[in-house]
Protein backbone atom coordinates (compact mmCIF):
# COMPACT_ATOMS: atom_id res chain seq x y z
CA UNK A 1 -107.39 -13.86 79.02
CA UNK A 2 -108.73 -17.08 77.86
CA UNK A 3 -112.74 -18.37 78.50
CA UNK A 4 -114.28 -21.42 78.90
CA UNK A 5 -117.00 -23.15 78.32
CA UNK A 6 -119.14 -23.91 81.27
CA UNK A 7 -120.10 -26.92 79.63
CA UNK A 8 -117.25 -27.99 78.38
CA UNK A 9 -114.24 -26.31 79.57
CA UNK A 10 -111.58 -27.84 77.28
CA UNK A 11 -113.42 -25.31 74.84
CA UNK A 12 -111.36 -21.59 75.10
CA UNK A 13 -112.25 -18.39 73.83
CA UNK A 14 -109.97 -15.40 73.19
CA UNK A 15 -112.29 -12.02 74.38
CA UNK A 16 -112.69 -10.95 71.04
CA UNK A 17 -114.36 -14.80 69.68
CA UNK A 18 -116.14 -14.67 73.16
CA UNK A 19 -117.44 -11.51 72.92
CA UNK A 20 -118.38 -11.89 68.76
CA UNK A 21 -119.46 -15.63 69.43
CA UNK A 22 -121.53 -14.68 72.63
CA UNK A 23 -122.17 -18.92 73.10
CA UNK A 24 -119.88 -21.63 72.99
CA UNK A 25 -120.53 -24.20 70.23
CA UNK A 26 -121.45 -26.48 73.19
CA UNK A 27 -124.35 -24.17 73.74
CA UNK A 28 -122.62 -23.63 77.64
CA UNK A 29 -121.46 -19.85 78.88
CA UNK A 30 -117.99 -18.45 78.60
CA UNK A 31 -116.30 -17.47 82.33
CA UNK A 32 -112.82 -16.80 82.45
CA UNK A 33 -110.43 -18.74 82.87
CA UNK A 34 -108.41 -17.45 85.56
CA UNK A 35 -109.85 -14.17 87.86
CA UNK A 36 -107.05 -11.77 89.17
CA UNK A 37 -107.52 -9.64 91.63
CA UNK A 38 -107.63 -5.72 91.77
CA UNK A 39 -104.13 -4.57 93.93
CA UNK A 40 -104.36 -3.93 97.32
CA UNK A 41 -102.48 -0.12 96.52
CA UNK A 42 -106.01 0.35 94.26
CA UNK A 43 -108.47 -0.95 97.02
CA UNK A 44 -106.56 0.99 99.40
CA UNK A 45 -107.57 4.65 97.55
CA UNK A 46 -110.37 3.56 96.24
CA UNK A 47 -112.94 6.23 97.79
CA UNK A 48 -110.84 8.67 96.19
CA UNK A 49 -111.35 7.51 92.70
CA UNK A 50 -114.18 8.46 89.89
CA UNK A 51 -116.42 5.72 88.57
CA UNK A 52 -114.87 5.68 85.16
CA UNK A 53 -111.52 5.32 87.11
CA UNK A 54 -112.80 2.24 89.02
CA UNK A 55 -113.72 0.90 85.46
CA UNK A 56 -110.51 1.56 83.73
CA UNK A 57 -108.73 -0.18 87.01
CA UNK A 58 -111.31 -3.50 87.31
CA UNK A 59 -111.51 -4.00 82.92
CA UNK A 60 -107.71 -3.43 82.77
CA UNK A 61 -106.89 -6.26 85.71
CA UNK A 62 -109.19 -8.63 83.92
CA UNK A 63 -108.72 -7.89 80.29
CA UNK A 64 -104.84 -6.48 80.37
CA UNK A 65 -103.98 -9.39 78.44
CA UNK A 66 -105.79 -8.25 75.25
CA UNK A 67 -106.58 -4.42 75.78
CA UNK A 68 -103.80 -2.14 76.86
CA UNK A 69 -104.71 0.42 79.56
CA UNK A 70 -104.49 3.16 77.31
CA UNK A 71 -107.17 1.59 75.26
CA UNK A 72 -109.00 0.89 77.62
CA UNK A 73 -109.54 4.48 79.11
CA UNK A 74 -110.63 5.30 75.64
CA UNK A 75 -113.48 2.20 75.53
CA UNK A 76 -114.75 3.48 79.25
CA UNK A 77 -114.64 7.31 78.11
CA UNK A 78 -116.96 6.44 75.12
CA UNK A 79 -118.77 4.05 77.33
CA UNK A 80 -120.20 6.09 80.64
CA UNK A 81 -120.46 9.72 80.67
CA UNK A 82 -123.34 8.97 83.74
CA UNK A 83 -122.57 7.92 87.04
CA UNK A 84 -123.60 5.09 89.52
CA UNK A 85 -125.22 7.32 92.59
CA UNK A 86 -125.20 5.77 96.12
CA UNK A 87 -128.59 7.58 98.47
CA UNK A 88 -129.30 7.11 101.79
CA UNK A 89 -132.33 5.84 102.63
CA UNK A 90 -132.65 4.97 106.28
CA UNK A 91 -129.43 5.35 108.32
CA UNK A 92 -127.96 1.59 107.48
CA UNK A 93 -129.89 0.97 103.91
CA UNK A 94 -128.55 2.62 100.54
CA UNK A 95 -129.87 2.34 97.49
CA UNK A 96 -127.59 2.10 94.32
CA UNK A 97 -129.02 3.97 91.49
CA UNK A 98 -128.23 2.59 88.16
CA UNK A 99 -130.96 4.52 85.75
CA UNK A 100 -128.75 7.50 85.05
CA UNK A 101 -127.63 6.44 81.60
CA UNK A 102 -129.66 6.87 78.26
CA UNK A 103 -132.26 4.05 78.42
CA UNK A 104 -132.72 5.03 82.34
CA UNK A 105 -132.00 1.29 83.29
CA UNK A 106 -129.07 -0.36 84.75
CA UNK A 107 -128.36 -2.04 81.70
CA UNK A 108 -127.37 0.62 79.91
CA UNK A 109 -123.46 0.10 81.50
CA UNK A 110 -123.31 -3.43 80.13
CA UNK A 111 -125.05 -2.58 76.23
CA UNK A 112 -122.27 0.97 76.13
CA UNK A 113 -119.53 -1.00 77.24
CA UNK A 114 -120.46 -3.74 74.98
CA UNK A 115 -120.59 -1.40 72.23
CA UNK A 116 -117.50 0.07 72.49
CA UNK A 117 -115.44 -3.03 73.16
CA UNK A 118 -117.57 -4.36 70.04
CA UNK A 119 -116.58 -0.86 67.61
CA UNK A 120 -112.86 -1.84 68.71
CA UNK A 121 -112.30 -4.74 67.89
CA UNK A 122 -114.37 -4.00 64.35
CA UNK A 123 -112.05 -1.22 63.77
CA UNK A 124 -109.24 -3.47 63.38
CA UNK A 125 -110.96 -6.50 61.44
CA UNK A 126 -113.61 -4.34 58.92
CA UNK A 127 -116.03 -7.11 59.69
CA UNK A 128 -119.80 -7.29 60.25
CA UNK A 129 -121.71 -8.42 62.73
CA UNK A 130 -125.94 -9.07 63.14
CA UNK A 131 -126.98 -8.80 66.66
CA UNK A 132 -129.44 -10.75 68.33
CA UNK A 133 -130.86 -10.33 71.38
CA UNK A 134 -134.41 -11.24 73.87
CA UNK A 135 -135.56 -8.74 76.20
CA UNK A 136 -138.43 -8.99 79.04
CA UNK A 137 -137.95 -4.89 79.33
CA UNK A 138 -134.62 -2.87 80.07
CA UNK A 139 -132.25 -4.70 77.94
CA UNK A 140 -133.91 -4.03 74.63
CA UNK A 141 -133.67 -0.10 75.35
CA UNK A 142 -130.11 -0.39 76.25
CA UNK A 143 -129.29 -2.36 73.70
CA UNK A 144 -131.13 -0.08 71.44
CA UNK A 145 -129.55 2.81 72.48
CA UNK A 146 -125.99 1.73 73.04
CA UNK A 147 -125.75 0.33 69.32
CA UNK A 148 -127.77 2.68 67.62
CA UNK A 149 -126.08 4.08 64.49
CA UNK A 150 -122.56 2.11 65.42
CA UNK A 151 -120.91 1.14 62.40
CA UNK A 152 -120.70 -2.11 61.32
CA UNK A 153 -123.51 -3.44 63.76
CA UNK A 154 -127.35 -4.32 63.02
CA UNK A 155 -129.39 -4.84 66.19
CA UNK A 156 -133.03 -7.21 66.09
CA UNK A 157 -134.54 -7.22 69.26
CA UNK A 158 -136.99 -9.43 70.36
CA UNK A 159 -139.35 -9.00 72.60
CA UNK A 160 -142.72 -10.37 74.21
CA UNK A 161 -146.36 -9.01 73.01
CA UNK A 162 -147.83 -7.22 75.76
CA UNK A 163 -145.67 -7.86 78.40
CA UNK A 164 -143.29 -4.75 78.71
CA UNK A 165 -144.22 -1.55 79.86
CA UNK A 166 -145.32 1.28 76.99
CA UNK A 167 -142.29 3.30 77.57
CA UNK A 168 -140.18 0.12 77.34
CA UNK A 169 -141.23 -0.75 74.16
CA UNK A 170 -141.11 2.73 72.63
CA UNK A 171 -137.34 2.70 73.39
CA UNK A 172 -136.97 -0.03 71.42
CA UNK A 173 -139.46 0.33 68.96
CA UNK A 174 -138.80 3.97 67.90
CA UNK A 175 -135.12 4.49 66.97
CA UNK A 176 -135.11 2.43 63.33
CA UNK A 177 -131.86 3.13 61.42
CA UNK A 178 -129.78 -0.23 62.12
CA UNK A 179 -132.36 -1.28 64.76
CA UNK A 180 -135.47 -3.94 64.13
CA UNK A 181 -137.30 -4.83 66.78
CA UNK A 182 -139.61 -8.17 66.39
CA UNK A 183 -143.22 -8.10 68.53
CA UNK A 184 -143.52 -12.51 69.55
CA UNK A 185 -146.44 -13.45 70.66
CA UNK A 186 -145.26 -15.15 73.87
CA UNK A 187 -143.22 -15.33 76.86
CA UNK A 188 -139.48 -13.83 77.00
CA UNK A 189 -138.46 -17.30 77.37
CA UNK A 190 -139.93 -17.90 73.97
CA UNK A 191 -137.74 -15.03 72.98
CA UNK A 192 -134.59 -16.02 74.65
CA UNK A 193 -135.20 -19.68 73.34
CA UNK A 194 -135.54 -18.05 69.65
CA UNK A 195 -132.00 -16.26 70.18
CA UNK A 196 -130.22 -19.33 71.44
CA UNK A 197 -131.72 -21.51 68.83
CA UNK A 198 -130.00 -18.79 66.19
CA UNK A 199 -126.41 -19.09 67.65
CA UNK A 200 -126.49 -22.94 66.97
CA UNK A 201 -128.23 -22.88 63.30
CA UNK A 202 -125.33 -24.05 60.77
CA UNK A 203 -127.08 -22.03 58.02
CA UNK A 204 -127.33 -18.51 60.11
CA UNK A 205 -124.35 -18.97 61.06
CA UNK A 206 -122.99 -19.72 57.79
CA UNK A 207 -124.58 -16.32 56.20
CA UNK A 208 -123.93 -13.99 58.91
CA UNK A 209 -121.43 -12.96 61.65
CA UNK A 210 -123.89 -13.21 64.85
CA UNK A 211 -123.92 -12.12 68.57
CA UNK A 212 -126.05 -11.65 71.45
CA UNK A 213 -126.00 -8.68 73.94
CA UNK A 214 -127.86 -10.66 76.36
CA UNK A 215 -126.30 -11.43 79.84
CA UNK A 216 -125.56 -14.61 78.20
CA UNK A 217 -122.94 -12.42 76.70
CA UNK A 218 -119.63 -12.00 78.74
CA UNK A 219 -118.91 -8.35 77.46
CA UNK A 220 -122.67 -7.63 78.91
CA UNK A 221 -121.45 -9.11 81.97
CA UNK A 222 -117.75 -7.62 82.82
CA UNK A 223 -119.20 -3.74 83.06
CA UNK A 224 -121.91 -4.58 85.60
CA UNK A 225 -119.04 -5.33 88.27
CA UNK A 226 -117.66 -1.67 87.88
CA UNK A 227 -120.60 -0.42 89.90
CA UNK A 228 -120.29 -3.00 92.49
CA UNK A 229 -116.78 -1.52 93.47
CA UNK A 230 -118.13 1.70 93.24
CA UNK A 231 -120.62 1.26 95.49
CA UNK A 232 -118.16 -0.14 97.76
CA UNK A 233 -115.61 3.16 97.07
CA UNK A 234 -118.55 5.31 98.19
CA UNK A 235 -119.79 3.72 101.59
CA UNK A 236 -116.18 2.55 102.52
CA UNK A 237 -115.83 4.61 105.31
CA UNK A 238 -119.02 3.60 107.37
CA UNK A 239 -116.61 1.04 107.82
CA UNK A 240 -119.45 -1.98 108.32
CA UNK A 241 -119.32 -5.36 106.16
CA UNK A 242 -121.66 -4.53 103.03
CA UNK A 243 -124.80 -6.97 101.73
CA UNK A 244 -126.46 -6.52 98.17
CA UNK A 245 -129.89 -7.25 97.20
CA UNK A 246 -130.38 -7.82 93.75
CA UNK A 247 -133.71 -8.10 92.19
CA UNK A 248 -132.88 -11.11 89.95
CA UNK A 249 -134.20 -12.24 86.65
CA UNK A 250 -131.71 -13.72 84.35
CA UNK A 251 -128.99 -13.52 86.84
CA UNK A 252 -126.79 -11.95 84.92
CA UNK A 253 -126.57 -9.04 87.40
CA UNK A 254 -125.91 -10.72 90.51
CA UNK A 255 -123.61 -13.02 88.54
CA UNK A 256 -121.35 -9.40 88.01
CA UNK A 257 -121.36 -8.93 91.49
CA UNK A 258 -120.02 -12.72 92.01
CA UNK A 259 -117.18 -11.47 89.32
CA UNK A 260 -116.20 -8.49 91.68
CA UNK A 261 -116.28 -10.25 94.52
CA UNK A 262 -113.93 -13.02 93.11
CA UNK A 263 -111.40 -9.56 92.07
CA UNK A 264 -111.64 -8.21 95.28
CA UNK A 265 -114.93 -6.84 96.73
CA UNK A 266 -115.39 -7.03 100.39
CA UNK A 267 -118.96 -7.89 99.99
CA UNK A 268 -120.19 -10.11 103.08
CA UNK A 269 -123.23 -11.14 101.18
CA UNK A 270 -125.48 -10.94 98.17
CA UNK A 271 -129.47 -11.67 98.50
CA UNK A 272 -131.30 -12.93 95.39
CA UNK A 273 -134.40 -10.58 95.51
CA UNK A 274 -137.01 -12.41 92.83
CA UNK A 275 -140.86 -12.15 92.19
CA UNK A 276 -142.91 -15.26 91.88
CA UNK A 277 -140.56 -16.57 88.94
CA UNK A 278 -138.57 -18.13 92.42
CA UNK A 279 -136.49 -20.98 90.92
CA UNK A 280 -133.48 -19.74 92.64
CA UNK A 281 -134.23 -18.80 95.86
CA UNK A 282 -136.34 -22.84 95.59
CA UNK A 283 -132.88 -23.70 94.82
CA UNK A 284 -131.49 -22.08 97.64
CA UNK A 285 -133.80 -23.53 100.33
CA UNK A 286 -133.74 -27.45 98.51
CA UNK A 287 -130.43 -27.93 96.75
CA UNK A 288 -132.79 -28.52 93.68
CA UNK A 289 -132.81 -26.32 90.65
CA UNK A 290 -136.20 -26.81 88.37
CA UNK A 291 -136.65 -24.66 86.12
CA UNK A 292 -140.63 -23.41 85.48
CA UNK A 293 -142.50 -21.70 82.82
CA UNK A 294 -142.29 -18.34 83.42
CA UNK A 295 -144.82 -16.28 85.27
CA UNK A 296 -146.28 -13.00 84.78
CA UNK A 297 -146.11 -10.23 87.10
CA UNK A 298 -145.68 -6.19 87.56
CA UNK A 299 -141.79 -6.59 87.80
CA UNK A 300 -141.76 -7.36 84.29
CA UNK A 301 -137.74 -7.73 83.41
CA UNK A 302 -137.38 -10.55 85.87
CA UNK A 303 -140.47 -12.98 85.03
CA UNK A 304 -137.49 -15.70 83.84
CA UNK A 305 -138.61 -19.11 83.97
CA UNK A 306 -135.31 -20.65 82.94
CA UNK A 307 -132.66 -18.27 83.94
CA UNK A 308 -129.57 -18.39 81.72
CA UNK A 309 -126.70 -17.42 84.26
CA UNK A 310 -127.56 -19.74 86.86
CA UNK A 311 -124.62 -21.58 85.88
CA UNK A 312 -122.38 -18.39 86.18
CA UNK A 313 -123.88 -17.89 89.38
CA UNK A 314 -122.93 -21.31 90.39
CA UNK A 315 -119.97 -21.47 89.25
CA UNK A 316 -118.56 -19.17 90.82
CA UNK A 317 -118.24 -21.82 94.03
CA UNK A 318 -117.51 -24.60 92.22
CA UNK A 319 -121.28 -25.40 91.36
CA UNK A 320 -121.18 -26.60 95.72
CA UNK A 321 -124.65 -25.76 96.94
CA UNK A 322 -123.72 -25.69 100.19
CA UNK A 323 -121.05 -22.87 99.39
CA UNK A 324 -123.39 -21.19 97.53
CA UNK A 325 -126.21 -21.05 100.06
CA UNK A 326 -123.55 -19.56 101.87
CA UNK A 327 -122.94 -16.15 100.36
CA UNK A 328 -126.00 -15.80 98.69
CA UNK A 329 -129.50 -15.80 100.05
CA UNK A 330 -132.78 -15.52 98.58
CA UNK A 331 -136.13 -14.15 98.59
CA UNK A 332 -139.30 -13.81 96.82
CA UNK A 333 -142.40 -12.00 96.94
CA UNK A 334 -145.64 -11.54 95.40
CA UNK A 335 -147.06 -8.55 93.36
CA UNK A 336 -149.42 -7.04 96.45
CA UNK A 337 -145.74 -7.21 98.73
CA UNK A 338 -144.09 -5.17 95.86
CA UNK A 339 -146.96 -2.76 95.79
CA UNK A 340 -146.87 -2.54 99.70
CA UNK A 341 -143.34 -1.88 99.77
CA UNK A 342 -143.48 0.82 96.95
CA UNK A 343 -146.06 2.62 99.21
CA UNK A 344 -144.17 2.46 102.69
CA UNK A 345 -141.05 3.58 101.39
CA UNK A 346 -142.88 6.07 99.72
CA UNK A 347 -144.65 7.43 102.91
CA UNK A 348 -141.75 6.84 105.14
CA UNK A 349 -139.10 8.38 102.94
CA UNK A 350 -140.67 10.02 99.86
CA UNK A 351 -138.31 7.58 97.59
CA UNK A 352 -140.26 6.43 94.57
CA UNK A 353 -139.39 2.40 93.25
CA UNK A 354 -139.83 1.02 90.56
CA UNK A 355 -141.51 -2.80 91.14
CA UNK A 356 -138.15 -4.39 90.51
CA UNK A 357 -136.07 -1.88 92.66
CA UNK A 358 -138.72 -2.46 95.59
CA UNK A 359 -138.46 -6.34 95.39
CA UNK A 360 -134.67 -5.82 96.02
CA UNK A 361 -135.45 -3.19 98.93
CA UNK A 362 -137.83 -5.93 100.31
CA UNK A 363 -134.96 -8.71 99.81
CA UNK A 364 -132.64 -6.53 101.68
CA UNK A 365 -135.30 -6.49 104.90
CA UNK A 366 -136.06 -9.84 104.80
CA UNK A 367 -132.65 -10.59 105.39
CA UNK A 368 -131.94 -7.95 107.67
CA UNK A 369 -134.85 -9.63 110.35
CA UNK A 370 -133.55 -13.45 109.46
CA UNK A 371 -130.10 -12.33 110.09
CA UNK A 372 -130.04 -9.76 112.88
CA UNK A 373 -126.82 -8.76 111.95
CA UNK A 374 -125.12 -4.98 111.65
CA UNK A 375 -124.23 -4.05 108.11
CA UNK A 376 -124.64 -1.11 105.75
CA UNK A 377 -127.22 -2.42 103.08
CA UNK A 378 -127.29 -1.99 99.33
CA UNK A 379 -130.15 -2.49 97.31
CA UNK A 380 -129.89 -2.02 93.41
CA UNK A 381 -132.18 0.39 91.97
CA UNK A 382 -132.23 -0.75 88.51
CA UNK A 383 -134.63 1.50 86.64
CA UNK A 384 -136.55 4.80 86.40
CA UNK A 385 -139.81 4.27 88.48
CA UNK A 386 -141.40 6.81 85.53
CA UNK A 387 -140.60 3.53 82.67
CA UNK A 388 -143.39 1.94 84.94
CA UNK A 389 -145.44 5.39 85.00
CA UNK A 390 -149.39 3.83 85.23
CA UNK A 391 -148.24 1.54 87.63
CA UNK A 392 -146.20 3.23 90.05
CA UNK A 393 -148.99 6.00 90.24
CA UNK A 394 -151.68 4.06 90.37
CA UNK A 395 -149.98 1.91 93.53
CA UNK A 396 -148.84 5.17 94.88
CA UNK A 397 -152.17 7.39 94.46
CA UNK A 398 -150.57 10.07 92.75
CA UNK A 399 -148.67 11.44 89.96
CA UNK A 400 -144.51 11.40 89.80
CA UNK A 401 -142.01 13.18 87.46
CA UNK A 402 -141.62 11.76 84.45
CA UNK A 403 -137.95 12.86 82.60
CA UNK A 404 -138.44 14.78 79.36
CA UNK A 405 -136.52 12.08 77.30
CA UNK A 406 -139.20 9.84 78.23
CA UNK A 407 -142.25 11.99 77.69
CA UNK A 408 -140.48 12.51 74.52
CA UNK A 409 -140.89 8.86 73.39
CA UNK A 410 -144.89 8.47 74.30
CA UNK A 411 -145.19 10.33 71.15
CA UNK A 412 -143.28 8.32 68.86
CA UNK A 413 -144.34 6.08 66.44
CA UNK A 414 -143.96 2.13 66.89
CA UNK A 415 -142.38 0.10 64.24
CA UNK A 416 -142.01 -3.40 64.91
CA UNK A 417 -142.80 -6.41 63.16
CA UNK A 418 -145.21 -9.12 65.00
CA UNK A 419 -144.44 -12.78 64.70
CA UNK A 420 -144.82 -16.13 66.23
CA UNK A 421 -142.85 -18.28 68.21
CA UNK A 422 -141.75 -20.42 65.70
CA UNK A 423 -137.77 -20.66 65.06
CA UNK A 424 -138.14 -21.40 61.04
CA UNK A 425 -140.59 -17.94 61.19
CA UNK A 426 -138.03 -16.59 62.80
CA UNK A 427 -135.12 -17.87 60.39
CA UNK A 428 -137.02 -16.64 57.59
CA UNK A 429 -137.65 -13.12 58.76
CA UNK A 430 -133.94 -13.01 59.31
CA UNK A 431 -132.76 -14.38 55.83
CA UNK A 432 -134.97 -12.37 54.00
C-alpha cells in the first residue's frame, strides 16, 4: 500500500515512512492510495466474529501488501486485550463504548495499535525514534500508556496549562521512564502548532528520527475503523440502516469511520457532534471552511480551532461539498445543552456521560427530529465519565464510581516541565 500526500499527491509513502514520518514533507496528510474493500464472505459472518477478529480482517485488507496476516494477528493480539461494548439505551439509540482500554478513552485503540505496528517495524531496522505529540486530553494518556517502556521509543507530550481535566493530566504526567510530558502555557492549538512546526525543522530532523501519534498520524487513524465494523457486527441483526454521531474535535475519529465506510460499512450516515469550536458543522451549513481560534469549554478534547483532518474528512468525497453535506451532518451545542443532556439521560436511563459522549448523544437527537427517519442510532462514548469526576458530579448532583486505576493516579506525583509557546523554547528543550 502506497500513501499520498493530500497536498501533493505525486508524493508516496510506503506504511512504514508514513507511519515513522507521520507528515509529508509538503506539510499535507498521508491517505492511501487505493481503499479495498472487506469481502462480501467476511461481511456476510460478521456478527459471528470477535473484535480482534474484525481487526485482523479490516488491517489485513488494507495493509496485506506490507504485513502478512500472520503478523498481523500478532500486532492486534499485543494491541487490544479490551473490547468495544455496544449498550442499549432507548430501544433505537446505542451507545458505543470505547473507554475499556488502559487510559479509559477511545484513543487508547489507535496509541496500542500504533505501538505495536511501531515495535515491528523497529524490530527489523534497530532504529530510534523521538515521539512527538499535542493533546487537548485523551490522547496524551493513550499515548502515554501505549508507549510506555517500548523499546526503542521516547514519548514528549505536550499539552495545554490548565485546560485538561486532573485525572487527564496525571495519566500523562505520572508514568516517567521514556515519557516527558511538557506543561504550555496556551491553547492545544499552540501545542499542535509546536508539533507540526518540529516535523518540518531541517535541524530536528537532522538529529533525530521523529513521529507524531496524533490523528495526523495514519497508524493513529487505521485502528479507529475496527470499532466501526464492530459496532456494525453487533447491531446487524436489528436489520435497520445505522447513523453515527461522533463528538468531533480533530476529526480524526470520524475521519476512521469515513475509512470503514469506503472498505465496506453499511453506514447510512455520520453526524459531526461538536461544542462551540463549530467550524465544521459552519462548513456544513455554508460551503465555507474558516478556521477560528479555539474556544474553551467543559468538553475539553474537542476545543480545536483548526482541525487537522478536515482534509481527510474531505477527501474522502473528492473534497465536493455538496457530497459531503450529504453523508455527514453536523451539530453543535453549548456547555449548559451538554450539562442538560448529561442530566436527562441520567434521570431517564441512569447512564452517566461524559461532556464529550453527551454532545454526540445530543448530535444523534438532533438529527433524529430534522430527519424523521427509522434507524438504529450509534453514538460514540469516548471516555470514562469518572476522567471528568468534579464535573460530571457536580452537573449530576451526586457522586459516581470512580475505577480504582484512576483513584490510583489522584495520588501520584506530577512531573512535567512548564514552557511557553515559543517553537525555538521548544527546540531547545528538545536538543538539550
Amino acid at each position: 500500500m502506497l500513501f499520498y500526500s493530500t497536498r501533493t499527491p505525486g508524493i508516496k509513502a510506503s506504511l512504514e515512512e508514513a507511519v515513522f514520518r507521520s507528515l509529508p514533507p509538503d506539510n499535507g496528510l498521508y491517505m492511501p492510495e487505493t481503499i479495498p474493500s472487506i469481502s462480501d464472505a467476511f461481511m456476510d459472518s460478521i456478527e459471528q466474529r470477535t473484535f480482534n477478529e474484525i481487526a485482523v480482517e479490516v488491517a489485513h485488507t488494507l495493509l496485506r501488501d506490507d504485513i502478512s496476516r500472520a503478523d498481523m494477528e500478532q500486532i492486534v493480539a499485543r494491541s487490544f486485550s479490551f473490547e468495544a461494548p455496544v449498550r442499549e439505551i432507548t430501544p433505537d439509540d446505542y451507545v458505543l463504548e470505547l473507554f475499556h482500554g488502559p487510559s479509559m478513552a477511545f484513543k487508547d485503540f489507535g496509541a496500542r495499535f500504533m505501538a505495536s505496528l511501531m515495535s515491528y517495524f523497529l524490530a527489523k531496522s534497530q532504529k530510534e525514534i523521538k515521539i512527538l505529540v499535542a493533546t487537548s486530553g485523551d490522547t496524551g494518556g493513550a499515548v502515554a500508556q501505549g508507549f510506555f517502556q517500548v523499546p526503542g521509543i521516547s514519548v514528549t507530550i505536550l499539552y495545554p496549562s490548565g485546560k485538561v481535566s486532573e485525572i487527564q493530566e496525571k495519566q500523562l504526567t505520572t508514568l516517567g521512564h521514556n515519557v516527558t510530558a511538557i506543561e504550555v502555557q496556551g491553547t492545544f492549538d499552540d501545542c499542535q502548532r509546536l508539533v507540526k512546526e518540529a516535523f518540518l525543522d531541517e535541524d530536528l530532523n537532522q538529529k533525530f528520527n521523529l513521529a507524531s501519534a496524533n490523528s495526523i498520524n495514519i497508524a493513529r487513524l487505521i485502528p479507529q475503523a475496527f470499532y466501526y465494523f464492530a459496532a456494525y457486527a453487533q447491531l446487524k441483526h436489528r436489520g435497520k440502516p445505522l447513523v453515527f454521531s461522533v463528538p468531533s474535535g480533530n476529526f480524526g475519529n470520524i475521519s476512521a469511520g469515513l475509512l470503514a465506510y469506503a472498505m465496506g460499512l453499511p453506514a447510512a450516515q455520520f453526524v459531526a457532534s461538536t461544542n462551540r469550536n463549530n467550524v465544521v458543522p459552519a462548513y456544513l451549513q455554508s460551503g465555507q471552511y474558516q478556521p477560528q481560534p479555539s474556544v474553551e469549554t467543559i468538553s475539553n478534547a474537542m476545543d480545536v480551532g483548526s482541525p487537522s483532518n478536515f482534509v481527510r474528512m474531505t477527501r474522502f468525497f473528492g473534497d465536493d461539498w455538496q457530497k459531503v453535506q450529504q453523508k455527514i451532518s453536523g451539530f453543535y451545542f453549548d456547555d449548559d445543552q451538554t450539562r442538560q443532556t448529561m442530566r436527562e439521560l441520567f434521570e431517564q436511563t441512569g447512564y452517566v456521560l461524559c461532556p464529550h459522549s453527551a454532545v454526540a448523544y445530543r448530535g444523534l437527537q438532533a438529527y433524529r427530529d430534522r430527519s424523521g427517519q427509522d434507524f438504529t442510532g450509534v453514538f460514540l462514548a469516548t471516555a470514562h465519565p469518572a476522567k471528568f469526576l468534579d464535573l460530571v458530579e457536580s452537573t449530576l448532583g451526586q457522586a459516581i464510581e470512580v475505577p480504582n486505576r484512576l483513584k490510583e493516579l489522584l495520588s501520584l506525583k506530577k512531573e512535567a516541565i512548564p514552557m511557553g509557546t515559543s517553537f525555538e523554547e521548544f527546540k531547545d528543550l528538545i536538543i538539550n
